[in-house]
Protein backbone atom coordinates (compact mmCIF):
# COMPACT_ATOMS: atom_id res chain seq x y z
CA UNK A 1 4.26 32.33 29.21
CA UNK A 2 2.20 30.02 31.38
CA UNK A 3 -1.01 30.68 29.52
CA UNK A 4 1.32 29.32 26.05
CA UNK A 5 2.43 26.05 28.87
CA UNK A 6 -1.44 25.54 29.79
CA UNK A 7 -2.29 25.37 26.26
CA UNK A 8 0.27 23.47 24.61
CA UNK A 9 -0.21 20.99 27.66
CA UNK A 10 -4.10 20.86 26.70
CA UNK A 11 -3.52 20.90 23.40
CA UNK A 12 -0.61 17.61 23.63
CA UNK A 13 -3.41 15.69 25.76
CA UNK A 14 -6.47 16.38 23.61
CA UNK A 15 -4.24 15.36 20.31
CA UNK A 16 -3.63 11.98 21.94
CA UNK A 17 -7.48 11.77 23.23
CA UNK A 18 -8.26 12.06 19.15
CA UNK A 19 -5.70 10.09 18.16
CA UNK A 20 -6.40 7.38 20.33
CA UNK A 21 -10.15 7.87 19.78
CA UNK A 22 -9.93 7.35 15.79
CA UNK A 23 -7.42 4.42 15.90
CA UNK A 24 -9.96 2.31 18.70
CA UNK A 25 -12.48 1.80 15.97
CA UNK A 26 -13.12 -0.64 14.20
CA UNK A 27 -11.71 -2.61 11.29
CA UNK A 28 -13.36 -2.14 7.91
CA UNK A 29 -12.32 -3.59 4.35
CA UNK A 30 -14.82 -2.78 1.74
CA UNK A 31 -16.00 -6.29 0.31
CA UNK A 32 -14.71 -5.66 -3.18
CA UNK A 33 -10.89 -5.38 -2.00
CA UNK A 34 -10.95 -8.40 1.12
CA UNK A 35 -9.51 -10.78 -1.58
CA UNK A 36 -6.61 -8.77 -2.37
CA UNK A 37 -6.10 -7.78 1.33
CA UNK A 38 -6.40 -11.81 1.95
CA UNK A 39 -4.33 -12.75 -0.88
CA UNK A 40 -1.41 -10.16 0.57
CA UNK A 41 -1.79 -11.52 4.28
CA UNK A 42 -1.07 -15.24 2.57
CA UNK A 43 1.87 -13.65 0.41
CA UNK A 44 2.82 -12.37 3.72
CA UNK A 45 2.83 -15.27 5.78
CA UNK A 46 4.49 -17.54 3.09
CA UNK A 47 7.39 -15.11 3.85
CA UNK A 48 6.97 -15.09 7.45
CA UNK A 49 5.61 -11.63 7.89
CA UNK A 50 3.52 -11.10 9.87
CA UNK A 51 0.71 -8.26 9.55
CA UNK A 52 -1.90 -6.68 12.03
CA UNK A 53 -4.67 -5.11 10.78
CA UNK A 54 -6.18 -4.37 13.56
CA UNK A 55 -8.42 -1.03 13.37
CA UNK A 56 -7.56 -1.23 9.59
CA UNK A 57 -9.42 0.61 7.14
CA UNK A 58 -9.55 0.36 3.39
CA UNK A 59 -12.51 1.44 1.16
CA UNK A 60 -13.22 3.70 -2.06
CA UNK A 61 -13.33 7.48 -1.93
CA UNK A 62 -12.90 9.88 -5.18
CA UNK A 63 -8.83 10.18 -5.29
CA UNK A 64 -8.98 13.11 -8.33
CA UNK A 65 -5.21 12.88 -8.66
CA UNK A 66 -4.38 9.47 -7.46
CA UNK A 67 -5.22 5.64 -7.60
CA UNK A 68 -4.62 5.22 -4.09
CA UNK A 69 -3.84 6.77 -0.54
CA UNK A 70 -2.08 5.83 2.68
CA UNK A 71 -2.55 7.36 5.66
CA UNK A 72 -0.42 5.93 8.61
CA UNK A 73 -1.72 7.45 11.40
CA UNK A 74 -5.19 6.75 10.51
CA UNK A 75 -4.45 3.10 9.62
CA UNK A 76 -6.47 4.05 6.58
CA UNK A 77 -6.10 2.97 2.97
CA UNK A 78 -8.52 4.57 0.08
CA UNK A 79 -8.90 3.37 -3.14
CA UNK A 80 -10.47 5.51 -6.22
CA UNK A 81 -12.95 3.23 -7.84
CA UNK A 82 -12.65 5.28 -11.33
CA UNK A 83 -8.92 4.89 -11.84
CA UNK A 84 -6.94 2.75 -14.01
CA UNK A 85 -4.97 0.99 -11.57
CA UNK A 86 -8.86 -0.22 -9.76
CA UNK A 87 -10.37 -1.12 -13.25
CA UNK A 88 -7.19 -2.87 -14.24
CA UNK A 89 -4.32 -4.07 -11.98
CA UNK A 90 -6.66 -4.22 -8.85
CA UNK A 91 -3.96 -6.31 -6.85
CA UNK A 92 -1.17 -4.43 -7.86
CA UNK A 93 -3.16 -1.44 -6.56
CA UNK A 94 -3.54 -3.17 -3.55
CA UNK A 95 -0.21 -4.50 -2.82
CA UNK A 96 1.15 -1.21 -3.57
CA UNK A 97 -0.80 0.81 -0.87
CA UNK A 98 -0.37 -2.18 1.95
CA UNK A 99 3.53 -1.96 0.40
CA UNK A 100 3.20 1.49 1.67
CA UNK A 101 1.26 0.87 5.15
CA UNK A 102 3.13 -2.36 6.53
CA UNK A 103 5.78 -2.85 5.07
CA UNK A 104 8.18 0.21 5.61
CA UNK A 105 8.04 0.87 1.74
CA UNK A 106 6.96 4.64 2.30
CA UNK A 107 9.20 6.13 -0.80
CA UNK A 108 7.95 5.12 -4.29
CA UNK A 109 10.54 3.26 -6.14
CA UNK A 110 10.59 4.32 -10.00
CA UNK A 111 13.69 2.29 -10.97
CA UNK A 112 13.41 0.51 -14.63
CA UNK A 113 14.62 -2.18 -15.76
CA UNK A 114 15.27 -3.84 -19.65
CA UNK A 115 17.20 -2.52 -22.24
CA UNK A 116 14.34 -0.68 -23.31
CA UNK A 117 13.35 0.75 -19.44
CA UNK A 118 10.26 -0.58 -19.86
CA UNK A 119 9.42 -2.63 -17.20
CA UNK A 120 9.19 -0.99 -13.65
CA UNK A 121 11.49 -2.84 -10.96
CA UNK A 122 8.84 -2.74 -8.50
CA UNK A 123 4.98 -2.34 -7.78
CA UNK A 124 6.19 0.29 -5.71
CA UNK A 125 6.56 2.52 -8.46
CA UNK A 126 4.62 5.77 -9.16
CA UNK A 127 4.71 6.38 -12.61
CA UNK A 128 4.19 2.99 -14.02
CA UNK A 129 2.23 -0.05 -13.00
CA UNK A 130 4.00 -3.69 -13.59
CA UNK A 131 2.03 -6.07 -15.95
CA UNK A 132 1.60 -9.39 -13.89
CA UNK A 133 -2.21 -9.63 -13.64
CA UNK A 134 -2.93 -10.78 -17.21
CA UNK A 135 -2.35 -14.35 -18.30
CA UNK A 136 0.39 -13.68 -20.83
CA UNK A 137 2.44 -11.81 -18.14
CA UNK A 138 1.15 -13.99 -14.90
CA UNK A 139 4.84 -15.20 -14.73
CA UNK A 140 6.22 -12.25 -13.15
CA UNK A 141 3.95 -11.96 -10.38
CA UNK A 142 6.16 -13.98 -8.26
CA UNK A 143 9.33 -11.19 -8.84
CA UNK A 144 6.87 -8.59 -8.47
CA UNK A 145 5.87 -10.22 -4.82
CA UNK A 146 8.97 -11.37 -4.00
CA UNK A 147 10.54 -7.90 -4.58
CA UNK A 148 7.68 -6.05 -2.96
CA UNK A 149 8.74 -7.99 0.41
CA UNK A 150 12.59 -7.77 -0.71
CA UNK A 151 14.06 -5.22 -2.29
CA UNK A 152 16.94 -6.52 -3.00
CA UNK A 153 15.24 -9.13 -4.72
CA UNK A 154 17.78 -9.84 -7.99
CA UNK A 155 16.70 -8.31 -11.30
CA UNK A 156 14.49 -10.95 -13.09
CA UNK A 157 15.17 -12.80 -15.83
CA UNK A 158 12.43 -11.89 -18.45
CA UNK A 159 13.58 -8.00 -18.36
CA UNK A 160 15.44 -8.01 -21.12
């Protein structure tokens, strides 16, 4: 019994030793996604969030089976270069995993919305990605922000 104390004691104060070891270094964002990390920090602060990114990681690693990964503890963010959401919606990709790692959005939401369910309520859905990054559709990017900060933003008007 005090052997199992000893090493659950050792065990608790080397786990924080790692932990604490890993989150002290330093921040790196990957050149290719610093706009989209700068352009959520300004969405941010227009809503008066604020956002620490200290000891903030985000760069490319192969996903296989997903555009993009959060890991809270690690204050890490990877991005797979070779999926759709990179090579097309990269700030939508982007917003979505910071959605996840500062802004308590940790549970996708799928909800659709128009009379067809075609349009996704949120970027914080996992099945399908909103269209706001093209010209024709640029005018929803403000619902899409506004809701990523808000969720209870109201249902926009073009949905139907």
């Amino acid at each position: 019994m005090k052997t199992f104390i000893v090493i659950s004691i050792l065990f608790l104060i080397t786990s924080c030793n790692l932990i604490n070891q890993i989150d002290d270094g330093p921040r790196y964002i990957d050149p290719l996604i610093k706009p989209y990390l700068e352009s959520f920090l300004k969405e941010a602060s227009l809503k008066g969030k604020k956002i620490n990114i200290d000891h903030l990681k985000m760069e490319f690693k192969d996903l296989k089976d997903t555009q993009g990964l959060s890991l809270y503890a690690f204050r890490t963010i990877y991005i797979d270069s070779t999926s759709s959401g990179w090579k097309n919606k990269p700030e939508c990709l982007i917003f979505h995993e910071l959605g996840h790692m500062f802004l308590d959005r940790k549970a996708h939401d799928n909800t659709m919305y128009g009379s067809r369910k075609n349009q996704p309520k949120s970027i914080m859905s996992s099945t399908s990605d909103p269209s706001f990054e093209t010209k024709k559709y640029s005018y929803r990017r403000a619902y899409y922000i506004d809701e990523l900060f808000d969720r209870n933003t109201p249902e926009p008007y073009w949905v139907n």
